[in-house]
Protein backbone atom coordinates (compact mmCIF):
# COMPACT_ATOMS: atom_id res chain seq x y z
CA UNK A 1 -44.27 185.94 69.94
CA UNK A 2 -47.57 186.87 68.76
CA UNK A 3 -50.27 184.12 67.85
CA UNK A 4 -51.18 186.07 64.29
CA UNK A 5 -49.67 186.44 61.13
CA UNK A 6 -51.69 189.98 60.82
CA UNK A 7 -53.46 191.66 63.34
CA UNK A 8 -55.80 194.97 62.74
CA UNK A 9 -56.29 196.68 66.04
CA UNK A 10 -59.63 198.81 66.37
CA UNK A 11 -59.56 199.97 62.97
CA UNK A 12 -61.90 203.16 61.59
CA UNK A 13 -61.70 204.23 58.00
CA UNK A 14 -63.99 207.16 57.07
CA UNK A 15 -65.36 208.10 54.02
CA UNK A 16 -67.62 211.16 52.75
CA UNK A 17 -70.79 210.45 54.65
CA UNK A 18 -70.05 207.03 55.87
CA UNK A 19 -68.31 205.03 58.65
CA UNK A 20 -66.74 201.57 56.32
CA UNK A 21 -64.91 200.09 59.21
CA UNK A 22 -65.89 201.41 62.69
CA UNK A 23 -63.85 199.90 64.98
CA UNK A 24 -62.71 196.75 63.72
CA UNK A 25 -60.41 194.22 64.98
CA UNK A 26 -59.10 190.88 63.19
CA UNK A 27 -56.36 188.53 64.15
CA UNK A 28 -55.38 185.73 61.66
CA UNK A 29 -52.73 182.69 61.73
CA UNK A 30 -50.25 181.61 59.86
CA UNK A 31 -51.74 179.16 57.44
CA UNK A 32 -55.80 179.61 57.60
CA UNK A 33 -58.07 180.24 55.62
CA UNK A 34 -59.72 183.29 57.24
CA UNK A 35 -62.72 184.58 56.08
CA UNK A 36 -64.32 188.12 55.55
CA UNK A 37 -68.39 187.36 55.84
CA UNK A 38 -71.26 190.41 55.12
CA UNK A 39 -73.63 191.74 52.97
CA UNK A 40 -72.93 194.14 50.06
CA UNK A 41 -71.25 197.38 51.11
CA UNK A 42 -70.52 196.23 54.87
CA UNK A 43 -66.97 197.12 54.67
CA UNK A 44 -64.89 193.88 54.10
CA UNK A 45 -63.05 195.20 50.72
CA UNK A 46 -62.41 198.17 52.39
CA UNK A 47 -61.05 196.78 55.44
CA UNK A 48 -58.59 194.68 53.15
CA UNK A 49 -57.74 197.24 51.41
CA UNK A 50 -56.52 199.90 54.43
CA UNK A 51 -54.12 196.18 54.87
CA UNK A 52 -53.04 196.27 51.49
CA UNK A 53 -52.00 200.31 51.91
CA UNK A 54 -54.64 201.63 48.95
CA UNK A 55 -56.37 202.93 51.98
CA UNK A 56 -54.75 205.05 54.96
CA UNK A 57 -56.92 204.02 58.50
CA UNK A 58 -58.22 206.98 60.58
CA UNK A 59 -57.68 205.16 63.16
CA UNK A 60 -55.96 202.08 64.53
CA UNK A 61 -53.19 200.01 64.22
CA UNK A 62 -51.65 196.77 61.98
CA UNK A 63 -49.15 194.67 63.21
CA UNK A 64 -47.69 191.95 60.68
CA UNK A 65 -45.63 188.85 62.87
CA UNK A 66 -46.29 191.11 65.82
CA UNK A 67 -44.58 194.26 64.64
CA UNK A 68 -46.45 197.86 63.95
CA UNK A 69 -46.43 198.49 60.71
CA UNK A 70 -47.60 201.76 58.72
CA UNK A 71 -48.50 201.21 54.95
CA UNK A 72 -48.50 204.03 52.62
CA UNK A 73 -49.10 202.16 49.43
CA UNK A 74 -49.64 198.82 48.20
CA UNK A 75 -45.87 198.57 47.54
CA UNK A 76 -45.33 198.85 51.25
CA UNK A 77 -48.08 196.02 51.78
CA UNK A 78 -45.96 193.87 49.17
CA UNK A 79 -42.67 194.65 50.59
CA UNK A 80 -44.26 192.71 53.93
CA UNK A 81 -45.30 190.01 52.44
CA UNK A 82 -49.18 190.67 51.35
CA UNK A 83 -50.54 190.50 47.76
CA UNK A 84 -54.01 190.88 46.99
CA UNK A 85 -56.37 189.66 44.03
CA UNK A 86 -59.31 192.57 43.44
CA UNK A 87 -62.80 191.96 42.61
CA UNK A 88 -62.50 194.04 39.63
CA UNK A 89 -58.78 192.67 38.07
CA UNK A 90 -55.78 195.26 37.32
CA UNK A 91 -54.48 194.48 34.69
CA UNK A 92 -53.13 195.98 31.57
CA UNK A 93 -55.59 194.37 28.58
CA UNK A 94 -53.31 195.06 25.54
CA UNK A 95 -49.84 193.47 27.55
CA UNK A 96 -49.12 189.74 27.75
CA UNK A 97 -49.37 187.03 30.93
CA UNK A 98 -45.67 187.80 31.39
CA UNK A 99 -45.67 191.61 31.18
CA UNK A 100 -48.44 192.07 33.47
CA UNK A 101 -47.01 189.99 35.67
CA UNK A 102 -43.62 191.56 36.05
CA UNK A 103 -44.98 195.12 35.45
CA UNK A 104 -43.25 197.02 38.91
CA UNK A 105 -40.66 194.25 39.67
CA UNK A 106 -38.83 194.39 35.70
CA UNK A 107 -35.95 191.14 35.98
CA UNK A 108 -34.11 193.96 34.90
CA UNK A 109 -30.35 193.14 33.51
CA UNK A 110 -27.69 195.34 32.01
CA UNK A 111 -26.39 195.22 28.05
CA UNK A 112 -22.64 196.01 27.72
CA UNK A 113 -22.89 196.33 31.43
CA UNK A 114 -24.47 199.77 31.28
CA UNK A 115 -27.79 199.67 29.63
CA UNK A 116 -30.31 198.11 31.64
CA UNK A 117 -33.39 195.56 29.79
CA UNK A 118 -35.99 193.19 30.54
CA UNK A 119 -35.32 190.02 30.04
CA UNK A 120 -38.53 189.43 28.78
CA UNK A 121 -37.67 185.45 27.45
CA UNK A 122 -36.44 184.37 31.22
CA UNK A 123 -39.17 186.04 32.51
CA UNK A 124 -41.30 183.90 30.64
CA UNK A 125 -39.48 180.93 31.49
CA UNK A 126 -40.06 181.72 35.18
CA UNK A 127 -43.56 182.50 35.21
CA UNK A 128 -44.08 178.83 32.74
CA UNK A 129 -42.31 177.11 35.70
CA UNK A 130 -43.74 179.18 38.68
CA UNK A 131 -47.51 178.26 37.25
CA UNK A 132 -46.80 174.77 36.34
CA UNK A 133 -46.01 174.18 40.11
CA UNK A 134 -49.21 175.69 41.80
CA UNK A 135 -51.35 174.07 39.00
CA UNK A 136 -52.27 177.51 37.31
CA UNK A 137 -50.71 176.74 34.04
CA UNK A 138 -51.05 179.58 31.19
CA UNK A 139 -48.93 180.48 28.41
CA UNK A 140 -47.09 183.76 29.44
CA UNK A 141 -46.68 185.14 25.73
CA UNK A 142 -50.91 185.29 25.10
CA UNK A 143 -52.37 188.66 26.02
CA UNK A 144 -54.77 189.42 28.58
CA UNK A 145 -57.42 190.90 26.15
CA UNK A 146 -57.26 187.83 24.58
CA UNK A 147 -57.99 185.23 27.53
CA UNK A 148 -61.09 184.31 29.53
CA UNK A 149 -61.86 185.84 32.81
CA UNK A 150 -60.53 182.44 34.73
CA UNK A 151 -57.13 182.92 33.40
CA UNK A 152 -57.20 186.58 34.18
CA UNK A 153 -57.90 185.34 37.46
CA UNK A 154 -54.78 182.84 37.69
CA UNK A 155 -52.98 185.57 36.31
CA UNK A 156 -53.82 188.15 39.48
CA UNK A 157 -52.65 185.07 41.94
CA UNK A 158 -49.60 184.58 39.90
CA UNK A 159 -48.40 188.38 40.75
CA UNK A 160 -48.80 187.54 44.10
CA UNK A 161 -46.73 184.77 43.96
CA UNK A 162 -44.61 186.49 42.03
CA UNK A 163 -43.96 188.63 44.36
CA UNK A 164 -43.29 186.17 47.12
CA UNK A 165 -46.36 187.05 49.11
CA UNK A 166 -47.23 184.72 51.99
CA UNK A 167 -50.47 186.10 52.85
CA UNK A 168 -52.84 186.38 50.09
CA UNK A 169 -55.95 188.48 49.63
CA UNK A 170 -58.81 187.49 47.63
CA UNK A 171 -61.40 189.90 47.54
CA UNK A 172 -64.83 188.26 46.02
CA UNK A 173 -62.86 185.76 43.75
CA UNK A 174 -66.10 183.78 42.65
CA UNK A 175 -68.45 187.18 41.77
CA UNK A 176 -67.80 186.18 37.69
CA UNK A 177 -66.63 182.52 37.64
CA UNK A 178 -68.58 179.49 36.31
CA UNK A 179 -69.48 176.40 39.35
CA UNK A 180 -66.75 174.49 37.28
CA UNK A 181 -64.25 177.18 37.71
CA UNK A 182 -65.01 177.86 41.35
CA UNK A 183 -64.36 174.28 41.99
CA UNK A 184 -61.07 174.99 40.75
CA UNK A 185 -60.30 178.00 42.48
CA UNK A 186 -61.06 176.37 45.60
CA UNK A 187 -58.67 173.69 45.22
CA UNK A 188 -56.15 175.97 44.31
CA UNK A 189 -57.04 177.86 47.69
CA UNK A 190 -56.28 174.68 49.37
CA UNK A 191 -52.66 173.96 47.68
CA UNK A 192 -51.52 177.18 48.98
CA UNK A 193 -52.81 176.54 52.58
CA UNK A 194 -51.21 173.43 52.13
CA UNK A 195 -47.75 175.11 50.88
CA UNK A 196 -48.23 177.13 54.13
CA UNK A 197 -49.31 180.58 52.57
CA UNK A 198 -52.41 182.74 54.69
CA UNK A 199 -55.48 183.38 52.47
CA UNK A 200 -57.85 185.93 53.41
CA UNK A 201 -60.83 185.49 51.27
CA UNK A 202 -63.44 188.20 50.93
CA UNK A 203 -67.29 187.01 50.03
CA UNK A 204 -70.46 186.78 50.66
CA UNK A 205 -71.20 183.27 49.56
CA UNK A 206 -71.62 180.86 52.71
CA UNK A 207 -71.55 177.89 50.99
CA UNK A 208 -67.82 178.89 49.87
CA UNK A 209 -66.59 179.59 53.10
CA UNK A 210 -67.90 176.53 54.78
CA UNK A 211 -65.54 174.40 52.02
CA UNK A 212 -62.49 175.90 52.89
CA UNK A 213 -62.47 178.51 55.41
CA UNK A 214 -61.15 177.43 58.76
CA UNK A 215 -62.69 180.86 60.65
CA UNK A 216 -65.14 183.60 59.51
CA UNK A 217 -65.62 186.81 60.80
CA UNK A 218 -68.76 188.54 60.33
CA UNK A 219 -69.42 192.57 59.54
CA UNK A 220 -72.25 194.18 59.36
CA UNK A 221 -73.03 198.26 58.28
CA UNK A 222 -69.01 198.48 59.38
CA UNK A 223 -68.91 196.55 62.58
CA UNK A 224 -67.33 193.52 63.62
CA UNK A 225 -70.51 191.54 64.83
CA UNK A 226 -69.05 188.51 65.56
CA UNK A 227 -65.72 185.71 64.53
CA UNK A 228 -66.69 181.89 64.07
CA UNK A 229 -65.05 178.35 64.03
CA UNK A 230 -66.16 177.67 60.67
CA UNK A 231 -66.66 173.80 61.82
CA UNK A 232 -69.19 174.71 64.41
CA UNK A 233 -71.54 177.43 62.85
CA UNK A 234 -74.34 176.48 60.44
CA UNK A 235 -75.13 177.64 57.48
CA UNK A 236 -78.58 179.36 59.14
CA UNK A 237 -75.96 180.97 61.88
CA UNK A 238 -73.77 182.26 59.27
CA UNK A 239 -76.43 183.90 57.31
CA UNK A 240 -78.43 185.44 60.30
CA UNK A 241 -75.70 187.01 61.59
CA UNK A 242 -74.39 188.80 58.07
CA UNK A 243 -77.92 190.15 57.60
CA UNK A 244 -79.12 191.03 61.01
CA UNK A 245 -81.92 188.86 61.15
CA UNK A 246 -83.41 185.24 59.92
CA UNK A 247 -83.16 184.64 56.56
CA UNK A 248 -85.54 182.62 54.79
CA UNK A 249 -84.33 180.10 52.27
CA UNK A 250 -87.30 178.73 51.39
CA UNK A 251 -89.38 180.80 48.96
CA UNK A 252 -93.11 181.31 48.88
CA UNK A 253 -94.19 180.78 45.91
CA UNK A 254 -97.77 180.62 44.52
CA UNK A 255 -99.67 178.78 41.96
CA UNK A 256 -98.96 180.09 38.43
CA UNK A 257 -101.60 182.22 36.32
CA UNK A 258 -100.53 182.12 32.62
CA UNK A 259 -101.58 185.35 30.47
CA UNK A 260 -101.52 185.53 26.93
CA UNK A 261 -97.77 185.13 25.21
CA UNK A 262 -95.42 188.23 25.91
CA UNK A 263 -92.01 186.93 24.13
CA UNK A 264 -92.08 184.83 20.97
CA UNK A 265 -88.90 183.30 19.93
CA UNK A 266 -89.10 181.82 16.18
CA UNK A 267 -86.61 179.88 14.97
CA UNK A 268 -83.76 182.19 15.82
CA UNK A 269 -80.19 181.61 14.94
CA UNK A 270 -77.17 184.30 16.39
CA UNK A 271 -73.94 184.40 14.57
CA UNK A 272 -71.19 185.48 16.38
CA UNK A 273 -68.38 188.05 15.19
CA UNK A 274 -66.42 185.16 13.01
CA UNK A 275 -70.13 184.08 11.85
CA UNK A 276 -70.02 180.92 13.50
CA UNK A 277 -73.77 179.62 14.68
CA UNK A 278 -73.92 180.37 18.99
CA UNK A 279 -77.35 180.22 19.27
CA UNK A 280 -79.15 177.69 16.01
CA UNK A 281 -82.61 177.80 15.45
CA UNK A 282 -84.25 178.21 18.66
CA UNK A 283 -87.76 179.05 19.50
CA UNK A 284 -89.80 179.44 22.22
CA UNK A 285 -92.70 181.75 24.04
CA UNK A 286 -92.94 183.51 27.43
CA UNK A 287 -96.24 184.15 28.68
CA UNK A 288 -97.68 186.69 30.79
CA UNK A 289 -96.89 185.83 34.70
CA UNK A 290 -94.52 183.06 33.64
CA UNK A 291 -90.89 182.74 34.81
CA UNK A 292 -89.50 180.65 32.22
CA UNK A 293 -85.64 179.82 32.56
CA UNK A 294 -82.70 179.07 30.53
CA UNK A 295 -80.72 176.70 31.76
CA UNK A 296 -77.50 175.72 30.62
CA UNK A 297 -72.97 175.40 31.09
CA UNK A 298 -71.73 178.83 30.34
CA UNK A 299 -71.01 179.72 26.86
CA UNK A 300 -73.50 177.50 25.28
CA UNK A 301 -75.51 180.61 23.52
CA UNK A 302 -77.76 181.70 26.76
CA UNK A 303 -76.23 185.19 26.63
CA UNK A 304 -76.79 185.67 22.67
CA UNK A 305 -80.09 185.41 23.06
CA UNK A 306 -80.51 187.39 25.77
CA UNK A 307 -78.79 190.08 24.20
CA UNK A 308 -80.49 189.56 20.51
CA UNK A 309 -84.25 189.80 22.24
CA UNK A 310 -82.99 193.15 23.63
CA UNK A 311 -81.68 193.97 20.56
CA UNK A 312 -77.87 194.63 21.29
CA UNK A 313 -77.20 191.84 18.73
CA UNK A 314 -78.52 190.98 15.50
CA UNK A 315 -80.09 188.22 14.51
CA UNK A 316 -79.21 185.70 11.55
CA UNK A 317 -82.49 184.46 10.59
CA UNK A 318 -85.61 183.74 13.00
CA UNK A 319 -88.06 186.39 14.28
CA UNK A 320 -88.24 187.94 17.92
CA UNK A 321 -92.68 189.02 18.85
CA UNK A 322 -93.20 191.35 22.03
CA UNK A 323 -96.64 191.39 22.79
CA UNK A 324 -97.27 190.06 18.72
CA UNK A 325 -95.40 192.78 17.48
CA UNK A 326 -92.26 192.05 14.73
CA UNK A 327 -89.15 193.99 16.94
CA UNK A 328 -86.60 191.53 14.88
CA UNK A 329 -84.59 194.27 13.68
CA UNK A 330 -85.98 197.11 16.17
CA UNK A 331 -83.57 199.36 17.69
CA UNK A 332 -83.07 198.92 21.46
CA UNK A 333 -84.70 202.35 22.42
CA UNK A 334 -87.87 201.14 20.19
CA UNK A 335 -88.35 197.63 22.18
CA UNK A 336 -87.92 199.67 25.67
CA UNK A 337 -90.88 201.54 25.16
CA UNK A 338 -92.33 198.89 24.02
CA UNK A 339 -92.79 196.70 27.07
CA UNK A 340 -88.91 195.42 27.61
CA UNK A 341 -86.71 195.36 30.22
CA UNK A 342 -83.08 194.08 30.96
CA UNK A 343 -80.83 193.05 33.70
CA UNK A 344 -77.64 192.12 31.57
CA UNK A 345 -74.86 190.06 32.85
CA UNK A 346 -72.49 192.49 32.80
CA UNK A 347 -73.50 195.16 34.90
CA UNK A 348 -69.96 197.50 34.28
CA UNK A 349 -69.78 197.27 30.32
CA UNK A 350 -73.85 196.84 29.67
CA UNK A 351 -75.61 197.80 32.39
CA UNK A 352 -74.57 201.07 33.81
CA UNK A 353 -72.20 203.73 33.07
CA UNK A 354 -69.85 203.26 36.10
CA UNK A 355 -68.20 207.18 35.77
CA UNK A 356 -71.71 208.55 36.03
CA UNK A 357 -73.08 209.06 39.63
CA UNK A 358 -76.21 206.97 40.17
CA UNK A 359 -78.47 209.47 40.06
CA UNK A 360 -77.75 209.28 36.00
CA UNK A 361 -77.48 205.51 35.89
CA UNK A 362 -81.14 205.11 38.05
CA UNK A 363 -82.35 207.92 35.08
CA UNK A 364 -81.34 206.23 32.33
CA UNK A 365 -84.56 204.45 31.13
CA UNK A 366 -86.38 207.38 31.69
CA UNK A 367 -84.29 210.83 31.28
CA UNK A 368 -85.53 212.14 27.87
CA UNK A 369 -88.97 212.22 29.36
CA UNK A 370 -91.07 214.20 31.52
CA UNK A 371 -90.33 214.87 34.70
CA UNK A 372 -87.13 214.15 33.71
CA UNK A 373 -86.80 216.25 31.05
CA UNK A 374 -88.89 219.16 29.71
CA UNK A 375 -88.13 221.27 26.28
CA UNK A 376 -84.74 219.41 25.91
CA UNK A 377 -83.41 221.01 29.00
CA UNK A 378 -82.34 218.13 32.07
CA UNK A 379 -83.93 218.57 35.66
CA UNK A 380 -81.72 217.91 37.87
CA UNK A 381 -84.31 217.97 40.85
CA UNK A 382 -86.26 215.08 39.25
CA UNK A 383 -83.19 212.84 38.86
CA UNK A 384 -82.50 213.20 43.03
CA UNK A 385 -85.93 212.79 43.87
CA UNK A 386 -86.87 209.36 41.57
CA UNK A 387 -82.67 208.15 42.72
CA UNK A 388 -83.55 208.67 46.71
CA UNK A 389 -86.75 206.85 45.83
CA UNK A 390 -84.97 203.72 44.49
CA UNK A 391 -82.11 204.23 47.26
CA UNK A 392 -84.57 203.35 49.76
CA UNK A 393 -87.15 200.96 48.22
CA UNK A 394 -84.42 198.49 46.69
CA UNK A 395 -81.77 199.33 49.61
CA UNK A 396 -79.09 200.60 47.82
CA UNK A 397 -75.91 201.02 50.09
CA UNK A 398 -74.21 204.17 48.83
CA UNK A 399 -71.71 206.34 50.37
CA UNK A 400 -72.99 209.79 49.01
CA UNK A 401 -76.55 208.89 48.22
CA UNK A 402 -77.28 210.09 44.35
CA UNK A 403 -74.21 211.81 43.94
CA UNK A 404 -72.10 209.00 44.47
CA UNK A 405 -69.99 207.88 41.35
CA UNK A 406 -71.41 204.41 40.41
CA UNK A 407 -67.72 202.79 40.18
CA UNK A 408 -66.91 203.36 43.65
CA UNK A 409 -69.76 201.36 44.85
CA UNK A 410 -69.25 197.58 45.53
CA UNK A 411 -70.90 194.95 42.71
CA UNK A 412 -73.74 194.12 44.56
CA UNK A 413 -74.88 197.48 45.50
CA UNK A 414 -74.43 198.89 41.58
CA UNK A 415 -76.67 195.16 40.72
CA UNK A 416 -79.38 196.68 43.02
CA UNK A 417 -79.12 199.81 41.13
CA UNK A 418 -79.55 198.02 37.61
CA UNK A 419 -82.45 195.80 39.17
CA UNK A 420 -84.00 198.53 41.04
CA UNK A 421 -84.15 200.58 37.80
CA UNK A 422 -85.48 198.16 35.50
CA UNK A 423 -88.51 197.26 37.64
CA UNK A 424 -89.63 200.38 38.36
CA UNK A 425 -90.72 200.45 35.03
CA UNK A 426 -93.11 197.88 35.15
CA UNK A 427 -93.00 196.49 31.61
CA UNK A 428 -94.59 193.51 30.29
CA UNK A 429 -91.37 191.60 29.68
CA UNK A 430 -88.24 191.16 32.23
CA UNK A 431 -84.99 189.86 31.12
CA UNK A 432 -82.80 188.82 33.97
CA UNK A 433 -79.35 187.08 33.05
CA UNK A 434 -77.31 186.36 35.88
CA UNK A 435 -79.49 188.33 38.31
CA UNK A 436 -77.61 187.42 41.74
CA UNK A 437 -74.09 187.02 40.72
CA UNK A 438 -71.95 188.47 43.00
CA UNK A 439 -74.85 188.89 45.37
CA UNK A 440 -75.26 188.56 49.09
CA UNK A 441 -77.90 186.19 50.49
CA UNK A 442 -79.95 188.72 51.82
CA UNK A 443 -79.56 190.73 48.48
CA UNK A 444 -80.26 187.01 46.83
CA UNK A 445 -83.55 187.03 48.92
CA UNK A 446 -84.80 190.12 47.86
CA UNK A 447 -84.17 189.97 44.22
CA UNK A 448 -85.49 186.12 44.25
CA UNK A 449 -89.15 187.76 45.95
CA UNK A 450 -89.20 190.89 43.30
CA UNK A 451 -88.84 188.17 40.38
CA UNK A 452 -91.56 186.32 41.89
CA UNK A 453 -93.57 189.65 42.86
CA UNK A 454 -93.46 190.87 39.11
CA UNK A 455 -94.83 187.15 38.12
CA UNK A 456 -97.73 187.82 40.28
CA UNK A 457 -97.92 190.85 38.19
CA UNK A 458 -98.27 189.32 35.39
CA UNK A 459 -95.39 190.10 33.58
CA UNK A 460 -93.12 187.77 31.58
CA UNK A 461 -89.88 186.54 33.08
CA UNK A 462 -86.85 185.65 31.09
CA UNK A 463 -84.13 184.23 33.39
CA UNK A 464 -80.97 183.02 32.45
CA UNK A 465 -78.91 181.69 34.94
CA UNK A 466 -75.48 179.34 35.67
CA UNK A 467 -77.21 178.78 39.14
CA UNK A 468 -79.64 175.53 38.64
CA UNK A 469 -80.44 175.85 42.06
CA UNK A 470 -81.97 179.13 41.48
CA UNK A 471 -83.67 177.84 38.19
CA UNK A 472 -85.25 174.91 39.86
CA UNK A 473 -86.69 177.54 42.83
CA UNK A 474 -87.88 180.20 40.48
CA UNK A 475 -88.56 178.62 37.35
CA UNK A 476 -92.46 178.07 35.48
CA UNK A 477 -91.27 176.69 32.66
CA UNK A 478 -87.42 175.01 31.79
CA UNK A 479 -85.31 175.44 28.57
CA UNK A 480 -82.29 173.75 28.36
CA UNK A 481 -79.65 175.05 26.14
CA UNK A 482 -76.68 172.75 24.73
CA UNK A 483 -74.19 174.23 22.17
CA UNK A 484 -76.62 176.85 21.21
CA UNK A 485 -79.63 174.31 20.41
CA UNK A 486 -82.28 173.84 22.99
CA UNK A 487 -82.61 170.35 23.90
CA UNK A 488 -85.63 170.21 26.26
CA UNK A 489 -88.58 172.73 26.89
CA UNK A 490 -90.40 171.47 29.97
CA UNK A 491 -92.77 172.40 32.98
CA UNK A 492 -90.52 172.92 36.01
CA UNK A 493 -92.22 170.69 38.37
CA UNK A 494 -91.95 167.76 35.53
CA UNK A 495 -87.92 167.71 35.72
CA UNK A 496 -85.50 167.09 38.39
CA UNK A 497 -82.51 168.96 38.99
CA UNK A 498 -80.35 165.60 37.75
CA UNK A 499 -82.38 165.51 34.60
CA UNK A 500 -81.94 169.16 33.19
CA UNK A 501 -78.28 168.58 34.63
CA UNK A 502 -78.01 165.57 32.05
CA UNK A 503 -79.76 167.80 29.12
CA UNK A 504 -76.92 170.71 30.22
CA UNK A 505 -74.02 168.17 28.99
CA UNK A 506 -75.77 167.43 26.17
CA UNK A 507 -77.85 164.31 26.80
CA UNK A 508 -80.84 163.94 25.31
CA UNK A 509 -82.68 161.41 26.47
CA UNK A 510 -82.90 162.22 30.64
């Protein structure tokens, strides 16, 4: 009798130009919390997925309760047992809970005893009762288009159980959740461990796996480099061996040398699309070489006013300066040129065009201008050269270098892209929101130094982020946000991380 659940025996999957899994063997037990550990693009969804039958391996073998198995689909992986939650969800937006949930396994019955139907009302029943018990309760009759992303979520892990699989997948389930919400998730890890189901759980974030993974193993460019007892490795360990060398989590950072105001914020109020108040009469001013950060709980206005200074909303009343000048109701295009740039939160819907290759994404900013363009006509030779540029200076990992299709790269790699791109332009005002979600800790590293390299450039930071610990490291200058009104505008080094935690829920007197 074997000691795994799953084993993957010296596993190689190729792709166009690059080796994802070179060699790679995993063993995991019944019951654990396993976990996949590496940096952006080092193979760990793809490894999952040649388990879960999306991908075929070019070489190697998988044995599930120690018998060879061959997987030709993800209906084969299912049929053993495995489900598997994806980074980016699939599901069908304009069907219910219920629908999506059932969609492939129909409880199908037959009418007159000939006609088959769903039986969409017990279905519903089912999946009430099934959720109830594993403490993922959502109503089964609301449609997915209509519900947040951490019922989408609960939604993804209810197909699996669903399906009756016993060893779960979860392939970066944090990348888009609130801290509140990955509290949750976690705990909801730890009821199925404790119902005796196997979780393999994809990520980058050591923090994660040291609360609930009972061993990690570690990849790097494709390779196995090493599998740990959780319990015994530190966090240092952990992180020097997913990057390949010592990371540094202590940042160097310099005296601040304020320049004349970049971003003026006057009294500005966001309505939303029922014309309810997000964001009410806020102001405040960014100057040159500042960082200055918006702190606050998600959904409390931070992203409204991200997106109003860059112009993709509109504002209610108020006025929005860059550099003195009135771009309150300028188009986006106009405020680019003139000194802005933006690193949305959403990198798929705002921030790229993920069926474009990223050549075209890098060249966005820039491709209706020389050397980009002359006379109206595109050079192509220009978009390679300025994309292998970026590809090397901001280390994008890419399978096909500039003609690879932006959607097939993994979310921290396509965030490098969006960062890498909106630097290079070297404007006067930089908007991050949400820069390292989804991120590595080396990748965190690097984007933390550029945000503090472009300060010593003298350019104006915006950052809005969930993470206070990365507001407290970065930030010049504090703004806490509560219910769309900010509360508190204060140096950084005057406030403690409790105190603009107390201003976050809404307390105004720290």
């Amino acid at each position: 009798m074997s000691d795994y659940i799953v084993e993957m025996r010296h596993i190689t999957k190729c792709f166009p130009g690059i080796i994802a899994n070179d060699d790679v063997s995993v063993g995991i037990r019944k019951g654990e919390v396993y976990a996949l550990l590496g940096e952006n693009g080092a193979g760990k969804s793809t490894l999952m997925n040649v388990l879960f039958g999306i991908y075929e391996p070019d070489g190697g073998e998988i044995l599930v309760d120690g018998k060879p198995v061959a997987f030709h689909s993800s209906l084969d992986a299912a049929a053993c047992g495995i489900g598997m939650v994806h980074q980016h969800f699939k599901l069908v937006e304009p069907f219910t809970i219920a629908e999506n949930i059932v969609l492939g396994v129909e409880p199908e019955e037959k009418k007159l005893g000939a006609v088959p139907w769903v039986n969409m009302k017990k279905a519903n029943r089912e999946i009430s009762e099934l959720s109830k018990a594993y403490g993922l309760e959502v109503n089964p009759t609301d449609r997915i288009e209509d519900v947040p992303v951490s019922v989408r979520q609960r939604v993804e892990i209810l197909k699996m159980l669903y399906r009756g699989a016993e060893i779960m997948i979860f392939d970066e389930p944090t990348a888009v959740l609130t801290p509140q919400e990955i509290d949750f998730l976690l705990q909801i890890m730890d009821n199925l461990r404790r119902d005796g189901k196997t979780i393999i759980l994809i990520t980058h974030k050591i923090a994660e796996i040291k609360r609930i993974a009972d061993r990690c193993a570690i990849l790097r460019q494709g390779k196995l480099v090493d599998v740990r007892e959780v319990a015994d490795a530190t966090v240092q360990e952990l992180a020097d061996l997913m990057v390949g060398r010592q990371v540094r989590f202590a940042l160097e950072k310099t005296a601040p040398r304020f320049g004349e105001p970049v971003l003026e914020v006057r009294n500005l109020t966001v309505k939303n699309e029922h014309k309810f108040e997000v964001v009410r009469d806020v102001s405040f001013t960014v100057r040159g070489g500042e960082v200055f950060a918006i702190a606050g709980v998600s959904g409390n206005g931070q992203g409204e006013i991200a997106d109003a200074v860059a112009g993709l909303v509109k504002a209610a009343s108020g006025k929005i300066l860059l550099k003195g000048r009135d771009v309150t109701d300028a188009p986006v295009r106009e405020r680019c040129l003139a000194g802005l740039s933006y690193i949305p939160e959403d990198r798929q819907e705002t921030g790229t065009i993920p069926d474009m290759t990223l050549q075209d994404n890098l060249a966005l900013r820039e491709y209706f201008r020389q050397p980009f363009s002359q006379r109206g006509i595109l050079r192509q030779e220009a978009f390679r050269s300025y994309a292998e540029k970026l590809i090397g200076d901001y280390d994008i990992r890419c399978a096909q270098g500039p003609d690879t299709v932006l959607r097939s790269m993994s979310g921290g790699n396509q965030q490098k892209a969006i960062v890498g791109r909106e630097i290079e332009e070297q404007t006067d005002l930089i908007i991050f929101v949400q820069p390292t979600r989804g991120m590595d800790i080396g990748a965190i590293e690097n984007i933390h130094r550029q945000i503090l390299q472009e300060r010593e450039r003298g350019a104006a930071i915006l950052l809005i982020s969930l993470e206070l610990d990365e507001i407290m490291n970065l930030a010049d200058t504090v703004g806490v946000l509560y219910r769309g009104e900010m509360l508190k505008v204060e140096s950084a080094d005057k406030l403690t991380t409790q105190e603009v935690g107390r201003y976050m829920m809404g307390v105004k007197e720290a």
